[in-house]
Protein backbone atom coordinates (compact mmCIF):
# COMPACT_ATOMS: atom_id res chain seq x y z
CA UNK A 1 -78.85 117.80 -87.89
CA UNK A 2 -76.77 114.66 -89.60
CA UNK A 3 -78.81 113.13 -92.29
CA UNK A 4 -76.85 110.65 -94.69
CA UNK A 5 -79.94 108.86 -95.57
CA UNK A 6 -82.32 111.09 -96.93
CA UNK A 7 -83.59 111.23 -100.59
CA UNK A 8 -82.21 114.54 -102.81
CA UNK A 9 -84.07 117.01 -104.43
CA UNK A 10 -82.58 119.57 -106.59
CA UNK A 11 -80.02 117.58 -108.45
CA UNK A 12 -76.64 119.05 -110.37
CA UNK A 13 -75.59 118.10 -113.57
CA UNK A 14 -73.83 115.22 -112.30
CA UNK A 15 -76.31 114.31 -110.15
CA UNK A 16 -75.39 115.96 -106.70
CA UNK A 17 -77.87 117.51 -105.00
CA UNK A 18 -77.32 120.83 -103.00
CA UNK A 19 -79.45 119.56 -100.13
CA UNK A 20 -76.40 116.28 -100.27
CA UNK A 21 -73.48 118.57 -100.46
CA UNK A 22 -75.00 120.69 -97.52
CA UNK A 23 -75.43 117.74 -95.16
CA UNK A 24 -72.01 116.48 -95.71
CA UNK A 25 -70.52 119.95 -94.87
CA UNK A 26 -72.84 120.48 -91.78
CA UNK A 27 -71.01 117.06 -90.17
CA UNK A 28 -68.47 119.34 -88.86
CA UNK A 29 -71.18 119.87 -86.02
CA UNK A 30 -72.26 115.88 -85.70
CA UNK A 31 -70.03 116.62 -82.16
CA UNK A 32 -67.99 113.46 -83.48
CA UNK A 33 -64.30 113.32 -83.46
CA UNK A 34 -61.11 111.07 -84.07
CA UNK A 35 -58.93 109.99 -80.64
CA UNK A 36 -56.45 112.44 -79.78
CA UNK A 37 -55.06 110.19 -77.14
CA UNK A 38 -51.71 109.13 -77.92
CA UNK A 39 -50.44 113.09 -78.26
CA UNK A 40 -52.52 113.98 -74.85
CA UNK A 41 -50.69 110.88 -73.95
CA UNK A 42 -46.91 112.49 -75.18
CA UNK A 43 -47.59 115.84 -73.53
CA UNK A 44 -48.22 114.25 -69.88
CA UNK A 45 -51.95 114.74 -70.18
CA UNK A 46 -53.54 111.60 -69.39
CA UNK A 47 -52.37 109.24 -67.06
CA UNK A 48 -50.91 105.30 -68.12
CA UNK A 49 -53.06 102.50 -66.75
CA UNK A 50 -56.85 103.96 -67.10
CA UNK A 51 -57.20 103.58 -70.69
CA UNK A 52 -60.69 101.46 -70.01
CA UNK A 53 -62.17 103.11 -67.30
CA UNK A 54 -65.44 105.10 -67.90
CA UNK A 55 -67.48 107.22 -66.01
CA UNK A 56 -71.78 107.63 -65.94
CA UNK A 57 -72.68 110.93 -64.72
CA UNK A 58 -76.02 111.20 -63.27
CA UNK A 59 -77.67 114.58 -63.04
CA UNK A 60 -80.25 115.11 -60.76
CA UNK A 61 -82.43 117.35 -62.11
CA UNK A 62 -84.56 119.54 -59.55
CA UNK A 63 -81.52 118.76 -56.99
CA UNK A 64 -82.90 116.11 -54.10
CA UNK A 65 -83.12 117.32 -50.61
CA UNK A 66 -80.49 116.23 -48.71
CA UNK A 67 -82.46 116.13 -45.58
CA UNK A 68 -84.86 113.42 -47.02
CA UNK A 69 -82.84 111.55 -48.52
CA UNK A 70 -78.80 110.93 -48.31
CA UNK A 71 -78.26 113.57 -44.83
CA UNK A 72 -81.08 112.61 -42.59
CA UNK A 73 -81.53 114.55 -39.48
CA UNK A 74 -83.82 113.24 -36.84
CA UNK A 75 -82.28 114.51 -33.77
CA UNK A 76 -83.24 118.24 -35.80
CA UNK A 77 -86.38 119.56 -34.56
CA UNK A 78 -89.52 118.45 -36.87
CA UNK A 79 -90.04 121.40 -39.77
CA UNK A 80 -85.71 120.41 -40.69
CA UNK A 81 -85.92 116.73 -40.22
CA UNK A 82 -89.30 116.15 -42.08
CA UNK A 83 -91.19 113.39 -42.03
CA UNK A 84 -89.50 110.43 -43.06
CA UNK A 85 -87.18 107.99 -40.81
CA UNK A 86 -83.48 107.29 -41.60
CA UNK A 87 -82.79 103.38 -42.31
CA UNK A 88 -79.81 100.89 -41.62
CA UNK A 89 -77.60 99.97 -44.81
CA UNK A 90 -75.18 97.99 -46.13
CA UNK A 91 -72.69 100.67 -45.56
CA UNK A 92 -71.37 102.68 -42.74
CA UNK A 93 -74.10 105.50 -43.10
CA UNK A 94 -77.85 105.34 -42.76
CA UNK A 95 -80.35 106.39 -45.62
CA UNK A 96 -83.90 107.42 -45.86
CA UNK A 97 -86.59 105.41 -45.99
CA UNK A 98 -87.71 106.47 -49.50
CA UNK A 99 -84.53 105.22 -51.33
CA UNK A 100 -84.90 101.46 -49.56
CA UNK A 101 -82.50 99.84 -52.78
CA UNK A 102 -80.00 102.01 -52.19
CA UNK A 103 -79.65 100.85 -48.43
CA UNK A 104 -78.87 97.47 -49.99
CA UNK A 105 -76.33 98.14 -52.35
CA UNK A 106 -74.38 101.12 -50.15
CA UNK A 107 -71.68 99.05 -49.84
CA UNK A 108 -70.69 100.23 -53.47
CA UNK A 109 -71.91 103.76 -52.95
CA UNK A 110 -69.98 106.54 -50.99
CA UNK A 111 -71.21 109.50 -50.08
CA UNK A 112 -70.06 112.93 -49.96
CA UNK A 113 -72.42 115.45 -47.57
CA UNK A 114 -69.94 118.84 -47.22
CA UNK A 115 -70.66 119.96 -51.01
CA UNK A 116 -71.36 123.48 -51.27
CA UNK A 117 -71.11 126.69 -53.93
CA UNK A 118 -71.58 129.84 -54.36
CA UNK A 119 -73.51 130.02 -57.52
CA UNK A 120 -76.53 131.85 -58.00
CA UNK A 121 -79.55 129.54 -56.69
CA UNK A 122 -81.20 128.91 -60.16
CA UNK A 123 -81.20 125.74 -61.27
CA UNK A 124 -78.88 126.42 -64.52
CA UNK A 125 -76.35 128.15 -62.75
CA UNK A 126 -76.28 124.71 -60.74
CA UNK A 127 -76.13 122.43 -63.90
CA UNK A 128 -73.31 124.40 -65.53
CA UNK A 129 -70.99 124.42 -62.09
CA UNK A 130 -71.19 121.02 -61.45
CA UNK A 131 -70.73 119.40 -64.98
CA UNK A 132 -67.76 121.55 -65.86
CA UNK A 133 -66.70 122.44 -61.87
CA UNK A 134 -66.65 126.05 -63.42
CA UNK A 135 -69.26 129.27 -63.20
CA UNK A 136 -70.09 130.84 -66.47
CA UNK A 137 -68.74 134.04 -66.73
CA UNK A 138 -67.24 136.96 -68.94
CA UNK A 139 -68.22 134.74 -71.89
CA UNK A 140 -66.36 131.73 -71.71
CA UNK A 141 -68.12 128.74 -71.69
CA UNK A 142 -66.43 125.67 -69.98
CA UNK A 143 -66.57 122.65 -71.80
CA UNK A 144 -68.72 119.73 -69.62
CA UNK A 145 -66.40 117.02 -68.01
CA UNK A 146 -67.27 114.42 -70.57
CA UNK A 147 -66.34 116.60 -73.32
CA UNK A 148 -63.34 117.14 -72.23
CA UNK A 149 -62.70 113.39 -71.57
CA UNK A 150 -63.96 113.41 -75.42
CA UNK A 151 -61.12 115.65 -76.42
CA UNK A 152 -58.19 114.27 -74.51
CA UNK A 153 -58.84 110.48 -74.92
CA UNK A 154 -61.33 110.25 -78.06
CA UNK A 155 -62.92 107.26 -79.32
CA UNK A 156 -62.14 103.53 -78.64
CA UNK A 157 -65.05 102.21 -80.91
CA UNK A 158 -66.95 103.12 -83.22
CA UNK A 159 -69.52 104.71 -81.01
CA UNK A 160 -68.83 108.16 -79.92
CA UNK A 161 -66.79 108.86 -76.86
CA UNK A 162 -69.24 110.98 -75.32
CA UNK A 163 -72.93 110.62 -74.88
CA UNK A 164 -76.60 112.23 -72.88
CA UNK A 165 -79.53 110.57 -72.30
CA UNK A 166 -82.01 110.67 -72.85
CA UNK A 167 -81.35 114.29 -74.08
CA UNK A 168 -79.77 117.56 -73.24
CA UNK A 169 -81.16 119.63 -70.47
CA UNK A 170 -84.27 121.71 -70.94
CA UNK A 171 -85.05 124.92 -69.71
CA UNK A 172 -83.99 125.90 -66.27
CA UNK A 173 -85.45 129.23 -65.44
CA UNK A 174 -81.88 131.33 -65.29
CA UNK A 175 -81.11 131.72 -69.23
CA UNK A 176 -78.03 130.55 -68.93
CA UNK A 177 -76.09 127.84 -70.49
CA UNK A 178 -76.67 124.39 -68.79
CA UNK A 179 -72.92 122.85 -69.09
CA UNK A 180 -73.88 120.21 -71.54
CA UNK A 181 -71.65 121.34 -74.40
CA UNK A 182 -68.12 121.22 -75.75
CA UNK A 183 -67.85 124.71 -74.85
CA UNK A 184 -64.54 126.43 -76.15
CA UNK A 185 -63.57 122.80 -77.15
CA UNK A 186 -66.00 123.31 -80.28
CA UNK A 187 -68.67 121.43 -81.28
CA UNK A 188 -66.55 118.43 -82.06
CA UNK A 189 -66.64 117.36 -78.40
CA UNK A 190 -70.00 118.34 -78.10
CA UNK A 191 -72.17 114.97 -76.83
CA UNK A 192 -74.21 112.78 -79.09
CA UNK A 193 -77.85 113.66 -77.38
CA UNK A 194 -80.33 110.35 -78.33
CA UNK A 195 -82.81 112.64 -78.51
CA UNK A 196 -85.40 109.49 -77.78
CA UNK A 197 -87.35 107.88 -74.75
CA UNK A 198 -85.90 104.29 -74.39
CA UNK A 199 -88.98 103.22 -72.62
CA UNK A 200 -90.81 103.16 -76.08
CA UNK A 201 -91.94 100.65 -77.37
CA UNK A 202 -90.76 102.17 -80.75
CA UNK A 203 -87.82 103.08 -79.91
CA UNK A 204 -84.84 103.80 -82.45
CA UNK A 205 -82.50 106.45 -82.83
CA UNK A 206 -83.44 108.90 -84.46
CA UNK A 207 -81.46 110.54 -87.32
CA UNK A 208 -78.73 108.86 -87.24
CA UNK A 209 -78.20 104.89 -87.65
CA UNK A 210 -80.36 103.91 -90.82
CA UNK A 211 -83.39 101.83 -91.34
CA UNK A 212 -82.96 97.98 -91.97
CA UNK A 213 -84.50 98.27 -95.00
CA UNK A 214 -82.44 101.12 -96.26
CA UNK A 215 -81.08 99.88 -99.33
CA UNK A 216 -76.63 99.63 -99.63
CA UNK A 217 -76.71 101.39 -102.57
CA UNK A 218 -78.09 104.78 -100.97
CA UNK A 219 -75.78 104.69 -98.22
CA UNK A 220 -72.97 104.01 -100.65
CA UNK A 221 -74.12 106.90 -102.67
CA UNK A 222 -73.70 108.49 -100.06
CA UNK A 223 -70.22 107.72 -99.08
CA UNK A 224 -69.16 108.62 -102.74
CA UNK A 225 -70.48 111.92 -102.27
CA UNK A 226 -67.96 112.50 -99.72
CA UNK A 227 -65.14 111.53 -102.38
CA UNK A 228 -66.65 113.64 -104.51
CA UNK A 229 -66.63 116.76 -102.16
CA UNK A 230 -63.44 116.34 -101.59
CA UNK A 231 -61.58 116.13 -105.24
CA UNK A 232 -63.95 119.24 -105.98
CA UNK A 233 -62.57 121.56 -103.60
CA UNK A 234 -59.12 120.78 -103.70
CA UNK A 235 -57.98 124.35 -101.81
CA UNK A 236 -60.72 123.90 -99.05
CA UNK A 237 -59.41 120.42 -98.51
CA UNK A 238 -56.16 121.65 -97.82
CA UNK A 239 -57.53 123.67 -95.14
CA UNK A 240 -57.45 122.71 -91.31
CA UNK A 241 -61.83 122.83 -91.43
CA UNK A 242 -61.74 120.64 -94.45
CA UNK A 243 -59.65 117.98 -92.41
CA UNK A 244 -61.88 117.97 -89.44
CA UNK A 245 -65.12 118.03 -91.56
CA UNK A 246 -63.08 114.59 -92.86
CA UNK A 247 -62.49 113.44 -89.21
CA UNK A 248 -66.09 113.81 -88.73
CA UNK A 249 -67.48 112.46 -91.71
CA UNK A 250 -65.34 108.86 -91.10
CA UNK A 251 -66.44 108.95 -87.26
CA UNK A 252 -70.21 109.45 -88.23
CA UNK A 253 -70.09 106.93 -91.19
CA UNK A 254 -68.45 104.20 -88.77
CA UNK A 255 -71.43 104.73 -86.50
CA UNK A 256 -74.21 104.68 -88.63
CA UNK A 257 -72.77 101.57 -90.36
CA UNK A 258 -71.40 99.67 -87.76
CA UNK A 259 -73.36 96.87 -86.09
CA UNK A 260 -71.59 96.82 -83.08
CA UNK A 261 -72.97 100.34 -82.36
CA UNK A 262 -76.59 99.42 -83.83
CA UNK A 263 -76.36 96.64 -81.24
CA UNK A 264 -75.61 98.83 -78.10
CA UNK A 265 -78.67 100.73 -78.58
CA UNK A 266 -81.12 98.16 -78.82
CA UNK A 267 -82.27 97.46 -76.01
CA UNK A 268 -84.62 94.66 -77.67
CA UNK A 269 -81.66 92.76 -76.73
CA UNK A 270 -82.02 92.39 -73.30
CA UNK A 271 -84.44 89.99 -71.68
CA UNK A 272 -87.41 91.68 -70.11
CA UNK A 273 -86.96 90.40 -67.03
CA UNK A 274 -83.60 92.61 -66.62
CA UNK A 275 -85.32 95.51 -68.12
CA UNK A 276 -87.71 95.27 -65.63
CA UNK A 277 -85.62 95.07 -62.93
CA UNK A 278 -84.34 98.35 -64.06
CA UNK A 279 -87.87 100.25 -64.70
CA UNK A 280 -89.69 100.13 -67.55
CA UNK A 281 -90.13 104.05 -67.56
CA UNK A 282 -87.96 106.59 -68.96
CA UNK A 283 -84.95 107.05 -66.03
CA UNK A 284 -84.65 103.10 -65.68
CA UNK A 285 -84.06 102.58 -69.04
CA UNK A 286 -80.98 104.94 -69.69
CA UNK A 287 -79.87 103.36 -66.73
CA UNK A 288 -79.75 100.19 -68.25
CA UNK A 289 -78.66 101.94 -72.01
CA UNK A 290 -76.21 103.48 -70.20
CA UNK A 291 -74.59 100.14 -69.16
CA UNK A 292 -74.69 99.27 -72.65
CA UNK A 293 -73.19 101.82 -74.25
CA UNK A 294 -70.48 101.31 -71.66
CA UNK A 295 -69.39 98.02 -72.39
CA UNK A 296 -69.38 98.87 -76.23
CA UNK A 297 -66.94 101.38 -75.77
CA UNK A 298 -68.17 104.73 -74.97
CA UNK A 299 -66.10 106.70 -72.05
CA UNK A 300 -68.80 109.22 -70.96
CA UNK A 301 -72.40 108.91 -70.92
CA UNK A 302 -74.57 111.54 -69.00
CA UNK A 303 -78.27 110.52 -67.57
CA UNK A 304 -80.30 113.53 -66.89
CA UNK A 305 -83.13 112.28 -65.24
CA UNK A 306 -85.85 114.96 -65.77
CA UNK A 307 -85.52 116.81 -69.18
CA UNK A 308 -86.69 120.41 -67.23
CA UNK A 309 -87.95 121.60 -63.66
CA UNK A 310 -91.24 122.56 -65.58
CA UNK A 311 -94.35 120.55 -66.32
CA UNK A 312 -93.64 117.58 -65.13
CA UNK A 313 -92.27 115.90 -61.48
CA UNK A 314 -88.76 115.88 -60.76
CA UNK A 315 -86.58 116.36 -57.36
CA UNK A 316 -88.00 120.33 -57.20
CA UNK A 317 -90.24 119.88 -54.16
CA UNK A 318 -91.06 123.26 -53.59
CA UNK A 319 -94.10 121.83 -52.63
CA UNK A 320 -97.24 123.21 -54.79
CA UNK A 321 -98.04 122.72 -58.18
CA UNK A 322 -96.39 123.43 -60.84
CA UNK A 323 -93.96 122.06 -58.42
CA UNK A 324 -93.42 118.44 -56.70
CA UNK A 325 -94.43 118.01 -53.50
CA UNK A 326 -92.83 115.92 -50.59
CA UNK A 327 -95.52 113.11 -51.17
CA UNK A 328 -94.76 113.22 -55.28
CA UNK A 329 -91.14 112.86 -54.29
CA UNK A 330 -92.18 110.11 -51.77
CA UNK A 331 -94.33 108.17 -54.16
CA UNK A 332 -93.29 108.71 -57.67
CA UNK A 333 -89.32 110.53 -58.14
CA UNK A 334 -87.40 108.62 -55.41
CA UNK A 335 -88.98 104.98 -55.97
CA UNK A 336 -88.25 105.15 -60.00
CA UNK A 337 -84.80 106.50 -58.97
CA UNK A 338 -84.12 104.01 -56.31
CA UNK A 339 -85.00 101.20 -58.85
CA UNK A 340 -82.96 102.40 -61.80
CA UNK A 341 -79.89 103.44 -59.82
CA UNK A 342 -79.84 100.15 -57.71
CA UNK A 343 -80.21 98.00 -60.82
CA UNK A 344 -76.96 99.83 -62.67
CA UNK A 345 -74.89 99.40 -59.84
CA UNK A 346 -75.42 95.84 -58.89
CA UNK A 347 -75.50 95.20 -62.82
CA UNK A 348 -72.19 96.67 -63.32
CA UNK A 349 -70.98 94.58 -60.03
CA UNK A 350 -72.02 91.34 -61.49
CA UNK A 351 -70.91 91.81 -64.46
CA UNK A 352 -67.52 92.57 -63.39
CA UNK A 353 -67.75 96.39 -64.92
CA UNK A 354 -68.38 98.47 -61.58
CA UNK A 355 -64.32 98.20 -60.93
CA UNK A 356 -63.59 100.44 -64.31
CA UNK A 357 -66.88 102.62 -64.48
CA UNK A 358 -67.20 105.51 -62.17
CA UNK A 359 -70.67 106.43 -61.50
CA UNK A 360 -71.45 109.42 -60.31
CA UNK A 361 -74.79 111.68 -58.59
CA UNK A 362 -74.40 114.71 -59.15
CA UNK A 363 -77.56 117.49 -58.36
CA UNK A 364 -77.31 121.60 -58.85
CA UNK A 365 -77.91 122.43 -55.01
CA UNK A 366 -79.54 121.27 -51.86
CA UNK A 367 -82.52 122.16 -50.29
CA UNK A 368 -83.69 124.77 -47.40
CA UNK A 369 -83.00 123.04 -44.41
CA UNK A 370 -86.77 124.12 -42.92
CA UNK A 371 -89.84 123.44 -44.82
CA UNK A 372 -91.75 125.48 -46.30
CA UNK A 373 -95.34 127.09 -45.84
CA UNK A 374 -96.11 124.77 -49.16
CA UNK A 375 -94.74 122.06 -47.25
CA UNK A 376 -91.98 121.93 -49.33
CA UNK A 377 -88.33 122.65 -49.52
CA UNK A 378 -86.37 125.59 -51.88
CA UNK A 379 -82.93 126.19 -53.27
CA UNK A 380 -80.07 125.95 -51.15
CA UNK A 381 -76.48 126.08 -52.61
CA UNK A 382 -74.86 126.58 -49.26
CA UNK A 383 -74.90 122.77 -48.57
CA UNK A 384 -75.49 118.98 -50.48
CA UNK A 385 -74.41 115.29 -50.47
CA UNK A 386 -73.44 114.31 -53.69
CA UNK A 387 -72.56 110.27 -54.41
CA UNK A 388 -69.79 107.92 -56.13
CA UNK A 389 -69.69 104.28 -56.83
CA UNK A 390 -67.14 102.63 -58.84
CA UNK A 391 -64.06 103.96 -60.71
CA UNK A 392 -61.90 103.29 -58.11
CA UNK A 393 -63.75 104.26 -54.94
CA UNK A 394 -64.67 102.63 -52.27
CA UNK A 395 -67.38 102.28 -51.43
CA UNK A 396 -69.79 102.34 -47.69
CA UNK A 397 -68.13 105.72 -46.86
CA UNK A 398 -69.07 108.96 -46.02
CA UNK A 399 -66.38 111.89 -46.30
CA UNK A 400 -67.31 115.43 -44.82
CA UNK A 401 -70.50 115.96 -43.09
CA UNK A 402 -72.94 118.90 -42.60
CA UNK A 403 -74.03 120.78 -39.17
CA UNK A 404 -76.62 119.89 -37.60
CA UNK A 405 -79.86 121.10 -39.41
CA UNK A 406 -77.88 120.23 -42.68
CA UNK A 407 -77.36 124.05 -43.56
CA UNK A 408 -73.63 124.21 -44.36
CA UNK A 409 -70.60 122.09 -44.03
CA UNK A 410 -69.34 121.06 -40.91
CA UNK A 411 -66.38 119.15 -41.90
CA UNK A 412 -64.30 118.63 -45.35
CA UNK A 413 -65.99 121.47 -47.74
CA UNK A 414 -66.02 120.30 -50.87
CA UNK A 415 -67.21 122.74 -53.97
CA UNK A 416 -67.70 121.89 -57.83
CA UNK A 417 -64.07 122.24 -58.69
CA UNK A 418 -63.30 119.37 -56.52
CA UNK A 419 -66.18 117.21 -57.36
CA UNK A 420 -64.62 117.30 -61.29
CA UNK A 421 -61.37 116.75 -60.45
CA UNK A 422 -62.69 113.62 -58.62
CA UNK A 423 -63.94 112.62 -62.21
CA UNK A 424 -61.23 113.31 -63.66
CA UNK A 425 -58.87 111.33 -61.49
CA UNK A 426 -60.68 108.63 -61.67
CA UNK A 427 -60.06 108.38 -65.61
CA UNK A 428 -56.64 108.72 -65.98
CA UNK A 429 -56.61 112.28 -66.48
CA UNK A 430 -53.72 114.50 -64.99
CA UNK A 431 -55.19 117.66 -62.88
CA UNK A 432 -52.07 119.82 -63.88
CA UNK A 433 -53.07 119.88 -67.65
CA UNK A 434 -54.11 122.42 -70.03
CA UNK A 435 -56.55 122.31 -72.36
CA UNK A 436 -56.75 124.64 -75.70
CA UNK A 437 -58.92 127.61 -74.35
CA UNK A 438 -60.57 130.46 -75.36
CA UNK A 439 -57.91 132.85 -77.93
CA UNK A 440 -55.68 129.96 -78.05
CA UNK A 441 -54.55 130.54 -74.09
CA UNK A 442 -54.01 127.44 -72.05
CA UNK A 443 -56.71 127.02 -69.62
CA UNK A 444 -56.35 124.45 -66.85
CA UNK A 445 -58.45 120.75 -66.76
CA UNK A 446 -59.20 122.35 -62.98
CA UNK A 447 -58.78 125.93 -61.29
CA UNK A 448 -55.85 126.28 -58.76
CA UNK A 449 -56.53 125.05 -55.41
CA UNK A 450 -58.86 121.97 -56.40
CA UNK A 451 -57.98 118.12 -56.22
CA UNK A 452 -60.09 115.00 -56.40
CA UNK A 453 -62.00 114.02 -53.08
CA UNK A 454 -58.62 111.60 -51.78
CA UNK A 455 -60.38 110.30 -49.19
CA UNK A 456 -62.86 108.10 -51.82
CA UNK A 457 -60.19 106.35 -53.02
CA UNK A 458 -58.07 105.62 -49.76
């Protein structure tokens, strides 16, 4: 964990304490790295012309059903359709009742209802496929689309390129990594996790910008230390860990210190009124955070909107406890989703952002197209509408569609590979490149055979 700020202990003779000198050399793992843009730029990685877009990804956690909510079905017979009614929107599509916000703002939002893969159906096998459009298998671990976005474009402020919120993904039942990671990129393009609840009252974050109070002449002590490190190691320095330990140590010091990225986290900032208007609860919040931290600069930012499928509601209706049920869904997940989503996107409209900020719903899998005995729905892989606003698309569309009890794609199959590449089109990154991968070998942005969804952006 990056501490700067902490008091010492055990001091040397010149007054160095270990417990300094083994924070500064842990900051090669703060996930924090300088822009390596301009050479991705010379090798024909990134494209000219999207230097300011951004992208926020949000992960469904629990996956929605697609039947009761963006792929309605009431011509199906009753145990597929379920028991809500589809409504008019502002787009060419109709919605479910439940998500009533959305209907009003669909003329930004497009949908896509052919998605499909053929991961296991656990819910981590999910996560990792569609944040890094890759399974995980025979060990290598693909880095998630933001980190690689983190590696090929880098910083433009001082606040890191690549962010989750509220925090990383919790357990997910399969054991298996869950895609939020820099992956064979290294831990330098890992994300910068808040690790907090915005909703709190209290809220700060944690561990890494400083107290008010803290007084200049410990964080200067600290910076010295640094200096000091480095004239007492003179072979280490020379080495190529040494210069990305220094990389890391100016990117985390520029955070910490700089107001501009004290002042996109406070959300104190904002009149209450808007911050009501996005939710005062956890999910509306990092909506609302997440439009921050995009206008300061940051090119990536991840919402996960549950933290785990356990112990507590989230889109997993299986029905019975410890599970949601259709009625939780009804009452509690889609109405603090429909406010929070709704909010960001007509926020980023008005405030002329939606045009460079692709937003993105992403979810592991669908559900079962018949209920269940529980009165609930289960895992289904074989077919789910994912969503994207912004960034370039246009919006009040629907490409692909399902059959007719919303079982498996009808039309336009689209799989995790594509649904990436879509991302990555949309910031300026070119689908024939190769990043660094595991040994040293190239290994493609995207697997052979997969381009962005074309259709969003005709």
């Amino acid at each position: 964990m990056l501490n700067l700020t902490g008091n010492g202990t055990a001091h040397t003779c010149d007054g160095t304490t270990r417990r300094d000198f083994m924070q500064v050399g842990s900051l090669g793992v703060s996930g924090l790295s300088l822009s390596g843009y301009l050479q991705a730029e010379e090798q024909g990685q990134v494209a000219s012309g999207h230097e300011e877009r951004s992208c926020i990804m949000i992960f469904n956690l629990g996956a929605p059903s697609q039947l009761d909510t963006f792929d309605m079905k009431p011509e199906a017979p009753l145990e597929v359709r379920g028991p809500f009614k589809p409504i008019a929107t502002a787009g060419d599509y109709h919605l479910s009742e439940i998500l009533p916000r959305h209907a009003q703002i669909a003329q930004h939002l497009s949908l896509v209802r052919s998605c499909h893969h053929t991961g296991a159906a656990v819910h981590d096998a999910g996560w990792q496929m569609m944040q890094t459009g890759r399974q995980f298998q025979g060990g290598v671990n693909t880095p998630h689309a933001g980190s690689v976005v983190s590696y090929l474009r880098g910083r433009r402020s001082d606040l890191p390129p690549f962010v989750v919120l509220p925090e990383t993904m919790g357990r997910g039942g399969g054991n298996l990594p869950n895609g939020q990671a820099g992956g064979f990129l290294g831990k330098a393009n890992d994300p910068f996790a808040l690790m907090a609840d915005p909703s709190k009252p209290d809220f700060r974050v944690p561990d890494l910008l400083p107290p008010a109070t803290l007084p200049e002449v410990r964080l200067d002590r600290r910076r010295r230390l640094r200096d000091l490190v480095d004239s007492a190691v003179q072979d280490f320095a020379a080495t190529e860990n040494a210069e990305m330990m220094g990389r890391n140590f100016e990117a985390a010091w520029r955070l910490m210190s700089s107001p501009a990225a004290r002042n996109a986290f406070d959300l104190q900032q904002e009149p209450h009124s808007v911050r009501e208007r996005y939710g005062l609860n956890r999910f509306g919040q990092c909506c609302l955070l997440s439009r921050r931290l995009v206008e300061a600069g940051v090119r990536f930012v991840t919402i996960n909107t549950f933290l785990t499928v356990f112990d507590e509601l989230t889109w997993d209706i299986h029905g019975s406890k410890p599970f949601t049920s259709i009625e939780g869904m009804r009452d509690i997940v889609a109405p603090l989703y429909d406010q929070g989503y709704s909010a960001l996107l007509e926020d980023l409209h008005q405030r002329g952002l939606l045009g460079n900020t692709l937003v993105c719903n992403l979810a592991e899998f669908g559900r079962t197209p018949k209920v269940n005995p529980a009165g609930g729905r289960d895992h289904w892989p074989q077919c789910f509408t994912v969503g994207f606003a912004g960034g370039g698309v246009r919006g009040g569309r629907v490409v692909g569609a399902s059959d007719p009890i919303g079982g498996v794609p009808a039309d336009r199959p689209v799989q995790p590979g594509d649904i990436i590449a879509t991302i990555f089109h949309s910031l300026g990154l070119k689908l024939d490149a190769h990043l660094p991968g595991p040994a040293g070998r190239p290994f493609p942005l995207v697997d052979f055979g997969y381009r962005e969804i074309h259709e969003l952006f005709a």
